[in-house]
C-alpha atoms as a PDB file:
ATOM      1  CA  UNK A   1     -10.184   1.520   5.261  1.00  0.00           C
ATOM      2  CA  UNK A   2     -10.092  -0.394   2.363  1.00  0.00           C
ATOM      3  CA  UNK A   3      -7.956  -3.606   2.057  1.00  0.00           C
ATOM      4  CA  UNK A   4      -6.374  -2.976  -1.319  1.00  0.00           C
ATOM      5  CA  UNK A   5      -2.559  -2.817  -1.382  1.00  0.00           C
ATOM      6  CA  UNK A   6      -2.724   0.045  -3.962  1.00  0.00           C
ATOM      7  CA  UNK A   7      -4.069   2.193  -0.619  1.00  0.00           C
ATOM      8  CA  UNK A   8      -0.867   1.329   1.874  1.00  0.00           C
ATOM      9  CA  UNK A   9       2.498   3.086   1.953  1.00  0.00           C
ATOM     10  CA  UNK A  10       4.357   1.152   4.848  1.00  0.00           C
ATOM     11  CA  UNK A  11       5.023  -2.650   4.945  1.00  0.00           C
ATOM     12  CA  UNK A  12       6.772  -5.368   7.017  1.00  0.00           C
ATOM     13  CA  UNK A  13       7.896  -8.051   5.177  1.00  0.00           C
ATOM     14  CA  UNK A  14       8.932 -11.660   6.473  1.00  0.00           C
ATOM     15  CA  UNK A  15      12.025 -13.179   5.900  1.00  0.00           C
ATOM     16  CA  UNK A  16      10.343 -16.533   4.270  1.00  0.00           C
ATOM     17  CA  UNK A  17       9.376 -13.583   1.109  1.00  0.00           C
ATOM     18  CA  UNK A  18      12.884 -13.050   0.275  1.00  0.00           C
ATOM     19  CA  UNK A  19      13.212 -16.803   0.410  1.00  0.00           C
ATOM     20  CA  UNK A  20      10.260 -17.360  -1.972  1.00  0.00           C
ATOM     21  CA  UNK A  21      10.719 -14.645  -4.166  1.00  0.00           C
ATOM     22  CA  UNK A  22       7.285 -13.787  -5.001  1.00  0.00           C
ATOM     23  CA  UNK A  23       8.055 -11.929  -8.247  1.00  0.00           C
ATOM     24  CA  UNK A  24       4.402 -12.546  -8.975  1.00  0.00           C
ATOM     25  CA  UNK A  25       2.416  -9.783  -7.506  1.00  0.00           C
ATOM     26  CA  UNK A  26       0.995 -11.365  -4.480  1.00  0.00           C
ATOM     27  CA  UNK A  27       1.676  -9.538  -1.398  1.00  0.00           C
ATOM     28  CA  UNK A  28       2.034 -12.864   1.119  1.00  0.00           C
ATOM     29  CA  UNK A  29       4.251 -12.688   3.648  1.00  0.00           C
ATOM     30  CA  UNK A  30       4.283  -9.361   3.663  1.00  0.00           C
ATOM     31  CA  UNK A  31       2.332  -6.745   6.662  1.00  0.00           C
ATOM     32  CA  UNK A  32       0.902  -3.573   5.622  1.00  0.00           C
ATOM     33  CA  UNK A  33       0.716  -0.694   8.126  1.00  0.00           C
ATOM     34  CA  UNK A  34      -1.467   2.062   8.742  1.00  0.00           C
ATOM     35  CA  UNK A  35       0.834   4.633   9.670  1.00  0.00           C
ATOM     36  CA  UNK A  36      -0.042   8.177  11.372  1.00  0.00           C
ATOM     37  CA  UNK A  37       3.701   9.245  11.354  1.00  0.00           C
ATOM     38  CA  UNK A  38       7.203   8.267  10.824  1.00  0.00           C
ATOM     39  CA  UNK A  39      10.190   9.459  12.638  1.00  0.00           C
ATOM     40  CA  UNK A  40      13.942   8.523  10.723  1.00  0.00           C
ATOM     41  CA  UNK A  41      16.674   8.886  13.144  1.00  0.00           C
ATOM     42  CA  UNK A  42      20.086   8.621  11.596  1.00  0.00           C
ATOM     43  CA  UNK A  43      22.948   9.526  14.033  1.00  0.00           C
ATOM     44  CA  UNK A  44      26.157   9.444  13.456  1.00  0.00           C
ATOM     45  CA  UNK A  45      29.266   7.921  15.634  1.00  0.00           C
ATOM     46  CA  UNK A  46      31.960  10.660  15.285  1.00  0.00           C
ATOM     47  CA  UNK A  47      34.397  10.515  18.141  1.00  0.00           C
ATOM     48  CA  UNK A  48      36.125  13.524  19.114  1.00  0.00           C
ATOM     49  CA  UNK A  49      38.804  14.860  21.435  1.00  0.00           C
ATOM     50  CA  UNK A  50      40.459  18.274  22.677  1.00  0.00           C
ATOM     51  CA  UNK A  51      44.165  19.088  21.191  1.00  0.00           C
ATOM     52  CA  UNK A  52      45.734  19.950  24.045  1.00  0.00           C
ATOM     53  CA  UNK A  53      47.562  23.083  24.551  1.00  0.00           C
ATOM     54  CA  UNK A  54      45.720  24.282  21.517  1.00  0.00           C
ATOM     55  CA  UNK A  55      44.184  27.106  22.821  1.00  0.00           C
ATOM     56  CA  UNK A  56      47.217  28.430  24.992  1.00  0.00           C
ATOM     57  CA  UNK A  57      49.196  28.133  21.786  1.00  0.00           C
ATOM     58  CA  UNK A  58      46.617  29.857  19.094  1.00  0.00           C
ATOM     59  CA  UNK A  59      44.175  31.776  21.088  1.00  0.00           C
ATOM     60  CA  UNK A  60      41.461  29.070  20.227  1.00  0.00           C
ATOM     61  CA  UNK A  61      41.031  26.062  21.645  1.00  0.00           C
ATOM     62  CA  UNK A  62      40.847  23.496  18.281  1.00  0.00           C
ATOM     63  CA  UNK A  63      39.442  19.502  18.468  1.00  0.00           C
ATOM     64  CA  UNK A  64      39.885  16.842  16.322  1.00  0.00           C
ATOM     65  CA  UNK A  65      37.262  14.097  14.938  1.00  0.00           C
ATOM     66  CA  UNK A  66      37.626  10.826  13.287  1.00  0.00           C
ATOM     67  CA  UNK A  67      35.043  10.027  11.338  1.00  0.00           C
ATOM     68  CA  UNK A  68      35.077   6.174  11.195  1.00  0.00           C
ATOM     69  CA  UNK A  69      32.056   5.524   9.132  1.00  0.00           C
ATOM     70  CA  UNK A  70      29.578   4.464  11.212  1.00  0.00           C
ATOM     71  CA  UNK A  71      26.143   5.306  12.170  1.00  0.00           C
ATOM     72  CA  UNK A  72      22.792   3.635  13.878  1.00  0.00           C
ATOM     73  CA  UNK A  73      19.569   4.150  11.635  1.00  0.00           C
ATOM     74  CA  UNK A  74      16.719   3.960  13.343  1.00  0.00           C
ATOM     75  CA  UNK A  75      12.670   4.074  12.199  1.00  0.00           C
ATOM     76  CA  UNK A  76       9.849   5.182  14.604  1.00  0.00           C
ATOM     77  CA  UNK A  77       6.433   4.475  13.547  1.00  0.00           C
ATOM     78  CA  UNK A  78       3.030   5.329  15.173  1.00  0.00           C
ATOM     79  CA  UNK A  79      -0.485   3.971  13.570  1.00  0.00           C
ATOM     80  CA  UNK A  80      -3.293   1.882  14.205  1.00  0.00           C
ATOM     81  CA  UNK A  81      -3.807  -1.576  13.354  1.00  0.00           C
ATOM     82  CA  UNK A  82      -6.782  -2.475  11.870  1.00  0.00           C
ATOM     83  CA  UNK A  83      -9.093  -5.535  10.791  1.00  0.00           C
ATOM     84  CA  UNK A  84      -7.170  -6.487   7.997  1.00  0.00           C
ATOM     85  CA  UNK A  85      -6.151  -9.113   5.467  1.00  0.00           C
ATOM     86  CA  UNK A  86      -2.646 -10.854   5.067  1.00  0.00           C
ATOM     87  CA  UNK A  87      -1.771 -14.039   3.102  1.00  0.00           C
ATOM     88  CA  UNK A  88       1.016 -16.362   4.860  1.00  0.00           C
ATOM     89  CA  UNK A  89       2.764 -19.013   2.248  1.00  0.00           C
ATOM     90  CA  UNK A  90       5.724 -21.176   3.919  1.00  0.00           C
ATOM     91  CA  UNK A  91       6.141 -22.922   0.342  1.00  0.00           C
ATOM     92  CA  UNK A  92       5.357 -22.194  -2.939  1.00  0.00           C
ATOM     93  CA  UNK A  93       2.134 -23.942  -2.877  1.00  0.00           C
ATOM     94  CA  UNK A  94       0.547 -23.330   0.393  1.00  0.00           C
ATOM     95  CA  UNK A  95      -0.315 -20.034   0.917  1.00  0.00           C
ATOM     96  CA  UNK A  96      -2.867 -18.872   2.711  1.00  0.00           C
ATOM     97  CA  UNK A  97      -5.072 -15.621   3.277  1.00  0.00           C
ATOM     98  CA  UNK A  98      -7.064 -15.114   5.897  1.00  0.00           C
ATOM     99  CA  UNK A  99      -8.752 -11.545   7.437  1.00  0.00           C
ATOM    100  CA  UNK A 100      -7.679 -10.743  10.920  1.00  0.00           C
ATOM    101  CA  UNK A 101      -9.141  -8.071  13.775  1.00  0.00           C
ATOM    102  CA  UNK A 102      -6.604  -5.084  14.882  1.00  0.00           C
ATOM    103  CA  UNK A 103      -6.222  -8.044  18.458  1.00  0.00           C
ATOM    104  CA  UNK A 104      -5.137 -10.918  16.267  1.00  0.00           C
ATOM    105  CA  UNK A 105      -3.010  -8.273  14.126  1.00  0.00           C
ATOM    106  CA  UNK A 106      -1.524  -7.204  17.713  1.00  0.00           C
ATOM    107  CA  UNK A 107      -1.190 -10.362  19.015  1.00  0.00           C
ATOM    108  CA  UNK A 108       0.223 -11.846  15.402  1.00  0.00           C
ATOM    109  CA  UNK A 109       3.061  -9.137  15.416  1.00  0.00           C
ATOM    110  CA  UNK A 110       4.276  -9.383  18.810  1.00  0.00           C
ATOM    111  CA  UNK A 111       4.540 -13.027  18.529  1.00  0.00           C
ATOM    112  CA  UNK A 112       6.603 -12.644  15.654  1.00  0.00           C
ATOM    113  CA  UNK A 113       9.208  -9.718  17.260  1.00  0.00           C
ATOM    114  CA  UNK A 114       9.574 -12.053  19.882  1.00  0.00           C
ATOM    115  CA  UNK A 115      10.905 -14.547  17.352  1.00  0.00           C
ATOM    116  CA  UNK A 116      14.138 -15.102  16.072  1.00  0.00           C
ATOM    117  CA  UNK A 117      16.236 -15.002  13.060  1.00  0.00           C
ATOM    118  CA  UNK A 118      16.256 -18.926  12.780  1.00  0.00           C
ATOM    119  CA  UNK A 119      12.103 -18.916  12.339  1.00  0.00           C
ATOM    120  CA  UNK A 120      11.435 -17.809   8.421  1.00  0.00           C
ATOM    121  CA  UNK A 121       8.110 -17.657   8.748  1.00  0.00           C
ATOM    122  CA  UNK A 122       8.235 -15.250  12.012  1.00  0.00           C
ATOM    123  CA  UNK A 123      11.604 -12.689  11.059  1.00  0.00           C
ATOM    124  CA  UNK A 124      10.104  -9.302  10.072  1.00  0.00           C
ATOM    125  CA  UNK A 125      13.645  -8.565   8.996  1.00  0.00           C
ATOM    126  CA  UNK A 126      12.145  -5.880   6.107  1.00  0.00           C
ATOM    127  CA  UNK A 127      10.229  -2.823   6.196  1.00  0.00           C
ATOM    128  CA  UNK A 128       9.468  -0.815   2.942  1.00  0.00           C
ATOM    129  CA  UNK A 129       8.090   2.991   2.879  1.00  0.00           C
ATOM    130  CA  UNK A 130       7.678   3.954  -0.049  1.00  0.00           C
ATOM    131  CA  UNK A 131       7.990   8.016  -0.749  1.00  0.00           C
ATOM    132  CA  UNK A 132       7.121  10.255  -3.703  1.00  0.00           C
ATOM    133  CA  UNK A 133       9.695  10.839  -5.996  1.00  0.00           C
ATOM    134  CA  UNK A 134      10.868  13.193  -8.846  1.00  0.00           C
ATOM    135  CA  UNK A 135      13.962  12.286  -9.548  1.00  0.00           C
ATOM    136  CA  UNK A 136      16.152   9.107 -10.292  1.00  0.00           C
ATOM    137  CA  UNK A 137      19.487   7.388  -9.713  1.00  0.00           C
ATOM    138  CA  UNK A 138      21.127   9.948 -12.230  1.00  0.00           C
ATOM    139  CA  UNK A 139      19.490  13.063 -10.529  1.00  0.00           C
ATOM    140  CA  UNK A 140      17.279  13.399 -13.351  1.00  0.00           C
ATOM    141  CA  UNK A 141      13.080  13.589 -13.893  1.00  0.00           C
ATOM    142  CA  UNK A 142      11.865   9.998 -14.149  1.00  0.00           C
ATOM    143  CA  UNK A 143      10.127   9.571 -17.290  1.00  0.00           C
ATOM    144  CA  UNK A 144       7.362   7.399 -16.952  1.00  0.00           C
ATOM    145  CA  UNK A 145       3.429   7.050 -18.046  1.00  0.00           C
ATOM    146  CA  UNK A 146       1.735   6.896 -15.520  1.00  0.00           C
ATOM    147  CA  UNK A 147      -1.896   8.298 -15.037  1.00  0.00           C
ATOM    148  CA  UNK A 148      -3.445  11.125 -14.817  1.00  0.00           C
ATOM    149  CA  UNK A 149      -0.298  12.304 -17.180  1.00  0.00           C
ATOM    150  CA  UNK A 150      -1.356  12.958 -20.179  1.00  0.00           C
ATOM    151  CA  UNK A 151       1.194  11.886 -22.494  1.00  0.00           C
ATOM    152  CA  UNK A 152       4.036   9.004 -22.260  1.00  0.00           C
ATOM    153  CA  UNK A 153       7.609  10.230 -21.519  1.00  0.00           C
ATOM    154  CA  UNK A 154       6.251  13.125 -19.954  1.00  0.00           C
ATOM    155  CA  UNK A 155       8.653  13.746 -16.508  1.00  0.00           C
ATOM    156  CA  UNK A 156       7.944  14.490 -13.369  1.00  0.00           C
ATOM    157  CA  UNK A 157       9.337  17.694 -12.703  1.00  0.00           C
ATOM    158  CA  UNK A 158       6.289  19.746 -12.509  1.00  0.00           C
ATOM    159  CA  UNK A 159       3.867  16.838 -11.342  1.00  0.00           C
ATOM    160  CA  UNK A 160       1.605  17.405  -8.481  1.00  0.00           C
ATOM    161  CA  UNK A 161       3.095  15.290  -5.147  1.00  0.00           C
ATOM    162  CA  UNK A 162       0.208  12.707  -5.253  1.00  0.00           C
ATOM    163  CA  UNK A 163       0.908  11.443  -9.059  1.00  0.00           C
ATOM    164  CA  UNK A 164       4.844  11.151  -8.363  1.00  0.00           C
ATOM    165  CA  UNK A 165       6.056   7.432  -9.047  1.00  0.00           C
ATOM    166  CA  UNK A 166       7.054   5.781  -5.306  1.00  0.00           C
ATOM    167  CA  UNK A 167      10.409   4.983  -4.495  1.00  0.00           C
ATOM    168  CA  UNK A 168      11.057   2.882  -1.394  1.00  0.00           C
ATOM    169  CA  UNK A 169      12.955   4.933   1.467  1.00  0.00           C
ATOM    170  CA  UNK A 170      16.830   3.771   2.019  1.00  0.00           C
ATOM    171  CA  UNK A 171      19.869   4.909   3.261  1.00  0.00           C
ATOM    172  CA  UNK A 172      21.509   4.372  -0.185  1.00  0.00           C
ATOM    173  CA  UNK A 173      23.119   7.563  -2.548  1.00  0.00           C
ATOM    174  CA  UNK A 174      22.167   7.776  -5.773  1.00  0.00           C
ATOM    175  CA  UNK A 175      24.552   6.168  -8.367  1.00  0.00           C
ATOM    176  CA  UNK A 176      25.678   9.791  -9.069  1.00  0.00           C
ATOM    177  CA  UNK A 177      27.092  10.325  -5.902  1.00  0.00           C
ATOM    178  CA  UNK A 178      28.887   7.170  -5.157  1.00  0.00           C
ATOM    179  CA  UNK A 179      32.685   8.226  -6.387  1.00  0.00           C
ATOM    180  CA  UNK A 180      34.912   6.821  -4.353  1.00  0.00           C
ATOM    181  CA  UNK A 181      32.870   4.358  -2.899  1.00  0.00           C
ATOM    182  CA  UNK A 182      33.883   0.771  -3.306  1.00  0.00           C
ATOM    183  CA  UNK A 183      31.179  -2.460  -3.065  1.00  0.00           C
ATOM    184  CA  UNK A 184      27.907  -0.121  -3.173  1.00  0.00           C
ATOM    185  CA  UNK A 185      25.299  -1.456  -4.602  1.00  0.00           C
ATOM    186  CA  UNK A 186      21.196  -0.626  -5.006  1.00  0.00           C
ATOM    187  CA  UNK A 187      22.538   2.801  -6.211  1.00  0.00           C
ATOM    188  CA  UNK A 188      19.848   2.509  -9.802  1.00  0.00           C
ATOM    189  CA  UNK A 189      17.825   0.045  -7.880  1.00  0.00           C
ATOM    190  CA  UNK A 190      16.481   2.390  -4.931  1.00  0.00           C
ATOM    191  CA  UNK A 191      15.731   5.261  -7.026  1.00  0.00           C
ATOM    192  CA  UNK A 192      13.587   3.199  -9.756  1.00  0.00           C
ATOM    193  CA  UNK A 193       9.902   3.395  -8.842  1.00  0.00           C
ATOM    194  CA  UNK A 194       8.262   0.373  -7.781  1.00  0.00           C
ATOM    195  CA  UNK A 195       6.068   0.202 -11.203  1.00  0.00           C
ATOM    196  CA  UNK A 196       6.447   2.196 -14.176  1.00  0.00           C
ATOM    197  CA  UNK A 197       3.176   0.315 -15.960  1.00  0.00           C
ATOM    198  CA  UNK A 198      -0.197   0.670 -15.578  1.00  0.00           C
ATOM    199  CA  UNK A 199      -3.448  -1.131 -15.462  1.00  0.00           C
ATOM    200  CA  UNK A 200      -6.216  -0.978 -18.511  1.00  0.00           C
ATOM    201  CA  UNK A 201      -8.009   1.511 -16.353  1.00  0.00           C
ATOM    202  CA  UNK A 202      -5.273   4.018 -16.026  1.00  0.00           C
ATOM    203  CA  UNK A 203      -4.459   2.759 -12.480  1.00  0.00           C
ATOM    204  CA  UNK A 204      -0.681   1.993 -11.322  1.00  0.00           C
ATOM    205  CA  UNK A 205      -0.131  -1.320 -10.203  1.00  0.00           C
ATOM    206  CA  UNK A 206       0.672  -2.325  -7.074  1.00  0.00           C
ATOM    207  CA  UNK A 207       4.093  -2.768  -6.095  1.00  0.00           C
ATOM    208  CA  UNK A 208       5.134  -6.664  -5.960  1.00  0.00           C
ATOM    209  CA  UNK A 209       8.069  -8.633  -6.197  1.00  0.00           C
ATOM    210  CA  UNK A 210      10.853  -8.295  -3.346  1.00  0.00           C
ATOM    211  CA  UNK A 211      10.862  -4.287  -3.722  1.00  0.00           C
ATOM    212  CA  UNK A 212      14.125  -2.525  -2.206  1.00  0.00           C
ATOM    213  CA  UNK A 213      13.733  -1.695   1.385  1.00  0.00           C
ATOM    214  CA  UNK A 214      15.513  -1.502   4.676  1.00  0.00           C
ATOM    215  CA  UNK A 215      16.949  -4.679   6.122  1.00  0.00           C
ATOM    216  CA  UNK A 216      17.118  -5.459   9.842  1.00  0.00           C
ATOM    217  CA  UNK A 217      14.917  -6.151  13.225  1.00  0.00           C
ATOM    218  CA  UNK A 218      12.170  -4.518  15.088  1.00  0.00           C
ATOM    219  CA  UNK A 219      13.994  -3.207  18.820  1.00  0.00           C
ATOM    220  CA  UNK A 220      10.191  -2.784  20.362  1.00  0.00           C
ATOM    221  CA  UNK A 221       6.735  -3.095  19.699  1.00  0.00           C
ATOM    222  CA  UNK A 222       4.721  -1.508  21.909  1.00  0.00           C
ATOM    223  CA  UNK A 223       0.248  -1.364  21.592  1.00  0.00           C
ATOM    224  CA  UNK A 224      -2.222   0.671  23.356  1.00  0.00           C
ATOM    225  CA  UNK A 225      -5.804  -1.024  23.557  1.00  0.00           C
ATOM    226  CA  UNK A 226      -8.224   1.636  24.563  1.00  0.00           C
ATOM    227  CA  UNK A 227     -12.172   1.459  24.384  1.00  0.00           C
ATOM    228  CA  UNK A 228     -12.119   5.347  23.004  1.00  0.00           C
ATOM    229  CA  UNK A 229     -10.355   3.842  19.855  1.00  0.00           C
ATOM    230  CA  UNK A 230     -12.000   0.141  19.519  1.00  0.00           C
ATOM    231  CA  UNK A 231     -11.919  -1.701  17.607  1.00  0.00           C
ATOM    232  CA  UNK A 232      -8.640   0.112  16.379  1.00  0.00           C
ATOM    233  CA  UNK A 233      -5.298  -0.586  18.103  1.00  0.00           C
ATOM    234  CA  UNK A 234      -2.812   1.715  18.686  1.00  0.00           C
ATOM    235  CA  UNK A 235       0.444   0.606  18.066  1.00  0.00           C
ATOM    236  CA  UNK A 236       4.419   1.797  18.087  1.00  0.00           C
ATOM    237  CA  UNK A 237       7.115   0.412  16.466  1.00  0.00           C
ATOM    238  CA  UNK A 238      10.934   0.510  16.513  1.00  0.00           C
ATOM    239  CA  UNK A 239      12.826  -0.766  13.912  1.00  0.00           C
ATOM    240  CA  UNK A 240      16.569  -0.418  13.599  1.00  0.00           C
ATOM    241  CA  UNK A 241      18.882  -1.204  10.092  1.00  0.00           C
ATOM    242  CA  UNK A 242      21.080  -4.001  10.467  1.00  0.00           C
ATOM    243  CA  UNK A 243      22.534  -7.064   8.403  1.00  0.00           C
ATOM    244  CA  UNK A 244      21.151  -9.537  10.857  1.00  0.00           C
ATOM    245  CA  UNK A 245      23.618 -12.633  11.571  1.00  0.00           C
ATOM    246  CA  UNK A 246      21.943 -15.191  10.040  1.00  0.00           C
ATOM    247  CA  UNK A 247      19.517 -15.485   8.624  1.00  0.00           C
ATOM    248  CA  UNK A 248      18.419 -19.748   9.069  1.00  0.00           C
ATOM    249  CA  UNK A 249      21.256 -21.819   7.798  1.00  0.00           C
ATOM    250  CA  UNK A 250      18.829 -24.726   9.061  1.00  0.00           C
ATOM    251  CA  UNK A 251      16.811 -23.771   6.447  1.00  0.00           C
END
């Protein structure tokens, strides 16, 4: 499995990255995952009660819900972890990258969901999946060169799945959709894909910056050391969407 981010689909990312920025391409303070499969679980708090008399009056019993808005978004992932490398950086001139086996990779990320909103440099308060995508914000074919097309400003509408531009997964509705919504943003954001350029060899770059994803905590981390599977770890993760209350204010 090789190292290079262009190869991984699924990342954790440290809080201390949003703090930093990063805008440069390097991937530090960020976690890539290999992922078997993903579960998205997005249910919905409707409450809902009986009219009574209803069905003595009309033949049919009728109920009534209120839908207040709300909902708990949760993401299941199961994978292996792997010898891999990560770079750390707790300022903007200290980073560090350093290649880990599948135990310190266990050990490293259970440390760190055991952590706390108040340590930058342990809150894995991101996680990006990034999904193939045809169309954008607008609902129509992105237009971008990107290899193997052929031909700049050629869409994607007929593109094979594995040369579709990535998108990062979110909750969000595309820009078109958002009448009478009211403070909504990421709308154009979410649906732009991560990198519309590519290398001098035809290759798409990797995705860098601090990339759209889903905000909030990791509920359980659970891994599975076997000697069938050594020296690969199997791991699963819960992570639930939330605006986490604070992020460090001693920071």
């Amino acid at each position: 499995m090789s190292d290079s981010f262009q190869n991984w689909k699924v990342f954790l990312e440290l809080q201390r990255r949003n703090e930093l920025g990063n805008a440069d391409g390097t991937h530090s303070n960020r976690i890539p995952l290999f992922v078997e499969s993903i579960t998205i679980n997005t249910n919905k708090t409707v409450p809902a009660m009986g009219i009574p008399l209803s069905g003595m009056v009309r033949g049919e019993s009728m109920k009534l819900a209120f839908d207040i808005g709300m909902s708990e978004k949760t993401i299941n992932l199961t994978g292996f972890l792997l010898d891999q490398t990560i770079t750390k950086q707790s300022s903007s001139d200290n980073a560090k990258t350093v290649r880990l086996t599948s135990f310190e990779m266990a050990q490293l990320i259970h440390s760190y969901v055991d952590g706390s909103a108040m340590q930058d440099d342990q809150s894995m308060n991101k996680i990006i999946i990034l999904i193939p995508s045809r169309a954008d914000h607008n609902f129509d074919y992105h237009h971008v060169s990107i290899a193997p097309r052929p031909m700049a400003g050629e869409n994607s509408e007929t593109d094979d799945i594995e040369d579709l531009p990535l998108i990062p997964f979110t909750w969000k509705n595309r820009l078109y959709d958002n009448s009478g919504t009211a403070m909504v943003g990421g709308g154009v954001k979410a649906f732009t894909p991560i990198s519309d350029a590519i290398n001098a060899d035809g290759v798409k770059l990797e995705i860098d910056g601090n990339a759209v994803g889903i905000t909030g905590f990791i509920r359980t981390f659970n891994t599975t050391i076997t000697g069938t599977e050594s020296p690969q770890i199997q791991f699963t993760l819960d992570f639930e969407e939330a605006k986490v209350m604070k992020e460090n204010f001693l920071s």
